[in-house]
N, C-alpha and C. Protein backbone atom coordinates (compact mmCIF):
# COMPACT_ATOMS: atom_id res chain seq x y z
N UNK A 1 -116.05 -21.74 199.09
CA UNK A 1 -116.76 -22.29 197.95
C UNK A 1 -117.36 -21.19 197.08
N UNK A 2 -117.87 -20.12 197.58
CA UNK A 2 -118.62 -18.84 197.00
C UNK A 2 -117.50 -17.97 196.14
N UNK A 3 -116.34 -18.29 196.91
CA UNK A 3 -115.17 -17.37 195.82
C UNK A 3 -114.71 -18.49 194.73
N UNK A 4 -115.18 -19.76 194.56
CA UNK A 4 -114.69 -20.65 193.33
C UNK A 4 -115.65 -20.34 192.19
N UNK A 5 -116.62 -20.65 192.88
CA UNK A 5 -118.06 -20.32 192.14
C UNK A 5 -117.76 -18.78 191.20
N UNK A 6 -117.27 -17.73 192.08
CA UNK A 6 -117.11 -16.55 191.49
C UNK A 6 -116.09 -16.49 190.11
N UNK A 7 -115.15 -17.66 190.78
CA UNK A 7 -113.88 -17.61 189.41
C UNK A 7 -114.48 -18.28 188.00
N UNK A 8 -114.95 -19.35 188.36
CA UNK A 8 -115.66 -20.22 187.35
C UNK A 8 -116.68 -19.31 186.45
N UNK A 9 -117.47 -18.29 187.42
CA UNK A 9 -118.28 -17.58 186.81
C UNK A 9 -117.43 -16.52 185.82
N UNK A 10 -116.56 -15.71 186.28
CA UNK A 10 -115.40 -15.13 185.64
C UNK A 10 -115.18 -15.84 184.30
N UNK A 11 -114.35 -17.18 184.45
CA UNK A 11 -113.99 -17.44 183.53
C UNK A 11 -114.69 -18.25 182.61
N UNK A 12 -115.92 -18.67 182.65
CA UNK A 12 -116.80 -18.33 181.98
C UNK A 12 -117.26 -17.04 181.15
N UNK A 13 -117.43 -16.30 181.63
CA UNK A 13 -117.25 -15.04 181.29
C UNK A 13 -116.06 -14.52 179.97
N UNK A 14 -115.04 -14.89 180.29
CA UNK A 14 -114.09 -14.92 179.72
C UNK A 14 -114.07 -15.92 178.22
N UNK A 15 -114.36 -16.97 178.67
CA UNK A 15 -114.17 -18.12 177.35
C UNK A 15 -115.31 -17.76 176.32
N UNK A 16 -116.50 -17.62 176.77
CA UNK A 16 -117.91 -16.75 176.01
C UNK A 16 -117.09 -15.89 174.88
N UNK A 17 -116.51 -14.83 176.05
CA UNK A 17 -116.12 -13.22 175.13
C UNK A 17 -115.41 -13.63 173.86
N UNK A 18 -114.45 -14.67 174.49
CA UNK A 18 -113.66 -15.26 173.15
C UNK A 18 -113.98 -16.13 172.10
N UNK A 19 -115.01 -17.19 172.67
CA UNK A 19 -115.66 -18.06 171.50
C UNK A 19 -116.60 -16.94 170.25
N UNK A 20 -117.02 -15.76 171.02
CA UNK A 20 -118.13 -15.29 170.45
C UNK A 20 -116.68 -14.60 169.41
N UNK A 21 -116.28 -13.71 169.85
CA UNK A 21 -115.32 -13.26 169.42
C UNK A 21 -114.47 -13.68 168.04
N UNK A 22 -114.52 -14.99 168.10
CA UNK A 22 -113.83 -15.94 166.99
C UNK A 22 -114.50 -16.36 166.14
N UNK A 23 -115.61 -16.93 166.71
CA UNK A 23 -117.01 -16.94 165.45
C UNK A 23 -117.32 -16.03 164.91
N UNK A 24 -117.25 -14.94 165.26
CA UNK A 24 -117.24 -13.28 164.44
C UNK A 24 -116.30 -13.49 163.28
N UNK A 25 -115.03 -13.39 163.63
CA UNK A 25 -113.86 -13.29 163.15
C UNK A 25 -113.63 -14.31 161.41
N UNK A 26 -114.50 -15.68 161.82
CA UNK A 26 -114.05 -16.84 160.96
C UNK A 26 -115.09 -17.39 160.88
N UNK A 27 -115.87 -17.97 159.62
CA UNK A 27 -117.03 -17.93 158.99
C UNK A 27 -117.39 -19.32 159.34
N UNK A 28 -116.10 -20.13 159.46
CA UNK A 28 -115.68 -21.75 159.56
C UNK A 28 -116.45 -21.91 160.76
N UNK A 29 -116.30 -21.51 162.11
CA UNK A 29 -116.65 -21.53 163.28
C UNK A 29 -118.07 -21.58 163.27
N UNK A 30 -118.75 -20.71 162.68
CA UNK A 30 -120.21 -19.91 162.25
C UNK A 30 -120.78 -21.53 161.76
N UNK A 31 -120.60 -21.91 160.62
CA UNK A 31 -121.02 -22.34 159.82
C UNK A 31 -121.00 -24.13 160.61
N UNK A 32 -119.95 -24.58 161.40
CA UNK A 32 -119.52 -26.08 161.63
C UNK A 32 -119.80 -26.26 163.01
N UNK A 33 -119.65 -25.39 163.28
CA UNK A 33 -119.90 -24.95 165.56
C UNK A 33 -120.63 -25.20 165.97
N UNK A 34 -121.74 -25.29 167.08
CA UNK A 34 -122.81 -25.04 167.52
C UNK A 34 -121.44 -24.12 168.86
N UNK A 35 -122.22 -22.67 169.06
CA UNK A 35 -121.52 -21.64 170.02
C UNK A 35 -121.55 -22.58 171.27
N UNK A 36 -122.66 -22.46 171.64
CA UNK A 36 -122.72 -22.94 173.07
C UNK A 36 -122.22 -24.55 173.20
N UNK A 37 -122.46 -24.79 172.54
CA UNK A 37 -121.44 -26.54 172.63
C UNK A 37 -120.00 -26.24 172.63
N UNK A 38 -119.78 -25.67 171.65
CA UNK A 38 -118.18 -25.12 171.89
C UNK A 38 -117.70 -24.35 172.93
N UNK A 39 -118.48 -23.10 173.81
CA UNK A 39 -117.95 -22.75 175.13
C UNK A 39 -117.95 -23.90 176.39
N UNK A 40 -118.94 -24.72 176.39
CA UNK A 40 -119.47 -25.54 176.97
C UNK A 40 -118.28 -26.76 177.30
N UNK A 41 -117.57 -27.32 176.31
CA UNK A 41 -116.48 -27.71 175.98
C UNK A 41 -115.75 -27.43 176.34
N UNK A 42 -114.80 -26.45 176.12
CA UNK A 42 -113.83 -25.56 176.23
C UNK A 42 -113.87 -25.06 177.86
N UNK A 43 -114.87 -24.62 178.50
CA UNK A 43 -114.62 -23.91 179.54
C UNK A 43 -114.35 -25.21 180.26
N UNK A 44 -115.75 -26.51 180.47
CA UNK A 44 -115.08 -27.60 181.16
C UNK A 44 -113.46 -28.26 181.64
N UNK A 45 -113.21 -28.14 180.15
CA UNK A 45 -111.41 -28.27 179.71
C UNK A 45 -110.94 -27.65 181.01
N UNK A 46 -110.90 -26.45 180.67
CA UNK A 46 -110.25 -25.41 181.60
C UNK A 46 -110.48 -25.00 182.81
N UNK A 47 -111.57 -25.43 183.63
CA UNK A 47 -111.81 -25.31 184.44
C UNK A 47 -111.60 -26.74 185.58
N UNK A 48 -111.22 -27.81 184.47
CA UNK A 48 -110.57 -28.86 185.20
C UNK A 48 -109.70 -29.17 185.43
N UNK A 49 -109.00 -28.96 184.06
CA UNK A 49 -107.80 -29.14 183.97
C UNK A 49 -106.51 -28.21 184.18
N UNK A 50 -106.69 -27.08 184.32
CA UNK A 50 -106.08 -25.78 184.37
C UNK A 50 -106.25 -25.06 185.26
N UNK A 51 -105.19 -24.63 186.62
CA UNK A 51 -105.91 -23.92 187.99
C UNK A 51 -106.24 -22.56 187.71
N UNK A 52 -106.93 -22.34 188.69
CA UNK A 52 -107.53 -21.20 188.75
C UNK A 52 -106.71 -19.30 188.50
N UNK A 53 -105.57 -19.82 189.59
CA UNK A 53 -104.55 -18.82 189.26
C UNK A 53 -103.80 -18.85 187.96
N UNK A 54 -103.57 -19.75 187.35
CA UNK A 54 -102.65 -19.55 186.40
C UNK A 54 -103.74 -19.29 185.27
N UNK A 55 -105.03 -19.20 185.28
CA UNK A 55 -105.93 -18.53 184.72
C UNK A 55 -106.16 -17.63 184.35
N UNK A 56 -105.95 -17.22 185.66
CA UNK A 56 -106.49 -15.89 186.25
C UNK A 56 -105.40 -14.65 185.74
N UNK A 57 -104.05 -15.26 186.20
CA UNK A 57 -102.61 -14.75 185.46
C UNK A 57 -102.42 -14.20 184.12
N UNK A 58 -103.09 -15.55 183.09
CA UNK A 58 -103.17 -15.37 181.66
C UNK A 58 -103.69 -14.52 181.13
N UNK A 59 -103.28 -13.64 180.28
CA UNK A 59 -103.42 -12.47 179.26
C UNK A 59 -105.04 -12.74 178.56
N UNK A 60 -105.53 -11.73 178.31
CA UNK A 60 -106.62 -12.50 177.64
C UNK A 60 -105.84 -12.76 175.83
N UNK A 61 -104.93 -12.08 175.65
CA UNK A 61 -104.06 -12.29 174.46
C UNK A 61 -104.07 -13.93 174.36
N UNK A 62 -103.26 -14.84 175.23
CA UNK A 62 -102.90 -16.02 175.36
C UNK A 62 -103.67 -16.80 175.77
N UNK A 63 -104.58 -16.27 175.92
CA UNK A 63 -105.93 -16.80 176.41
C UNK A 63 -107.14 -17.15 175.03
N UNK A 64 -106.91 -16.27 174.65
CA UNK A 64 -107.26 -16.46 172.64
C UNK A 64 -106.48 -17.36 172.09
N UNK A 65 -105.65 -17.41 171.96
CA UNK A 65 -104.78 -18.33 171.61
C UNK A 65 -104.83 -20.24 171.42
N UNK A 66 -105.14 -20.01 172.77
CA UNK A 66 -105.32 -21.69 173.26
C UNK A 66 -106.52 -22.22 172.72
N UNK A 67 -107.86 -20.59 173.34
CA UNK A 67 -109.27 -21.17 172.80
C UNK A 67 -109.35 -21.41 171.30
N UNK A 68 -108.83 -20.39 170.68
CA UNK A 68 -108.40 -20.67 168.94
C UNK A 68 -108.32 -22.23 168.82
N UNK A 69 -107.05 -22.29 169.35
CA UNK A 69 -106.48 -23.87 169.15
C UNK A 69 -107.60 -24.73 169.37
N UNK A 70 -108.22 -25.00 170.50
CA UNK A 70 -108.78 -25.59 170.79
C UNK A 70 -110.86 -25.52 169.65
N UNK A 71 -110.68 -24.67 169.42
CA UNK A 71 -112.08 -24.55 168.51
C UNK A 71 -111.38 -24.74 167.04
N UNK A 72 -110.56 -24.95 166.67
CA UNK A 72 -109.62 -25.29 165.37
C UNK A 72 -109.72 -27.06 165.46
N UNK A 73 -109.51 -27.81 166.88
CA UNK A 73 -109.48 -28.98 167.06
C UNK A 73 -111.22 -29.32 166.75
N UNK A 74 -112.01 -28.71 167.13
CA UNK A 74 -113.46 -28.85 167.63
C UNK A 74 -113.66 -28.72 166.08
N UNK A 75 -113.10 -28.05 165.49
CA UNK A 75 -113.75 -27.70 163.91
C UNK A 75 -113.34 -29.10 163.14
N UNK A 76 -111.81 -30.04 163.21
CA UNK A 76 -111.78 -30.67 162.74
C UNK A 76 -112.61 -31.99 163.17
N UNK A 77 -112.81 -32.32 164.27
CA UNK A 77 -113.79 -33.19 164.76
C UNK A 77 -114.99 -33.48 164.12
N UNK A 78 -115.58 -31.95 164.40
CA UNK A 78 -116.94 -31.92 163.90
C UNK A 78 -117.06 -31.89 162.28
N UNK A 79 -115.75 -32.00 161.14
CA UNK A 79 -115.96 -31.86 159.50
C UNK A 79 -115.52 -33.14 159.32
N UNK A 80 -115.04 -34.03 160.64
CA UNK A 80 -114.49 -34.96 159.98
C UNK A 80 -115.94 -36.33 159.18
N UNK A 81 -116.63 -35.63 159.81
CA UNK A 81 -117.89 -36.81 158.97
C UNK A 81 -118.12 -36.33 157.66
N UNK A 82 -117.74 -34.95 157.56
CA UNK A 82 -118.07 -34.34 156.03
C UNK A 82 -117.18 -34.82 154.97
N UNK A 83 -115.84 -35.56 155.94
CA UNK A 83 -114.61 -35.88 154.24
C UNK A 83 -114.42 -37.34 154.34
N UNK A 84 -114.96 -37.42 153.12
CA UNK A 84 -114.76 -39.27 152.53
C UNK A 84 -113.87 -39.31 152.32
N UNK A 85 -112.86 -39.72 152.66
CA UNK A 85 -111.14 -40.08 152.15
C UNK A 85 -111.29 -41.15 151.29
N UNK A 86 -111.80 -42.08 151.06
CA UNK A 86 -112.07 -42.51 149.87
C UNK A 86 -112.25 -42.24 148.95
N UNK A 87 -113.12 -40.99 148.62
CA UNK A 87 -113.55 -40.39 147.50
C UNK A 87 -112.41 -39.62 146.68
N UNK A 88 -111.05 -39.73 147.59
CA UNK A 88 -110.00 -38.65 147.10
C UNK A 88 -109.51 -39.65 146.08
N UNK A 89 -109.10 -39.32 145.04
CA UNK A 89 -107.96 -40.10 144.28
C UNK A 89 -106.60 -39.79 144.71
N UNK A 90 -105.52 -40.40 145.18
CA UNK A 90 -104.23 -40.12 145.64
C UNK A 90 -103.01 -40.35 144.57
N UNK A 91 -103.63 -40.79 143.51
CA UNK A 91 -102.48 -41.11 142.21
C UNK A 91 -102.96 -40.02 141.00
């Protein structure tokens, strides 16, 4: 149990470096995010749904990647109260 605890802590570790990392990077994240709701999120994901080794395996390259994706999804979630689709004219 003490070496799961250790991975979780790891990859924690890991999803942090990258959320922080991306919010640096893209102003969107900064501005629509709350950080810690978004690692908070994200690591759950992955730590349930995704084993430990094939984690552990992953590049931190491809490992950016997914979290990208996944805080790209979190961004549209969280703007979707900001767009009235009504308000658009479509003709």
């Amino acid at each position: 149990m003490q070496e799961l605890s250790r991975e979780k802590e790891e990859l924690l570790a890991r999803i942090t470096k990258i959320v922080e990392h991306l919010m640096q990077k893209d102003s969107s994240y900064q501005y629509y995010l709350d950080k810690n709701k978004a690692i908070q999120m994200i690591f759950k994901y992955y730590s349930e749904k995704v084993s430990m080794e094939e984690l552990k395996a992953m590049s931190d390259f491809r490992l950016t990647g997914f979290v990208e994706g996944d805080m790209m999804t979190l961004l549209l979630i969280e703007g979707e109260d900001d767009i009235d689709l009504k308000a658009i004219p479509y003709g």
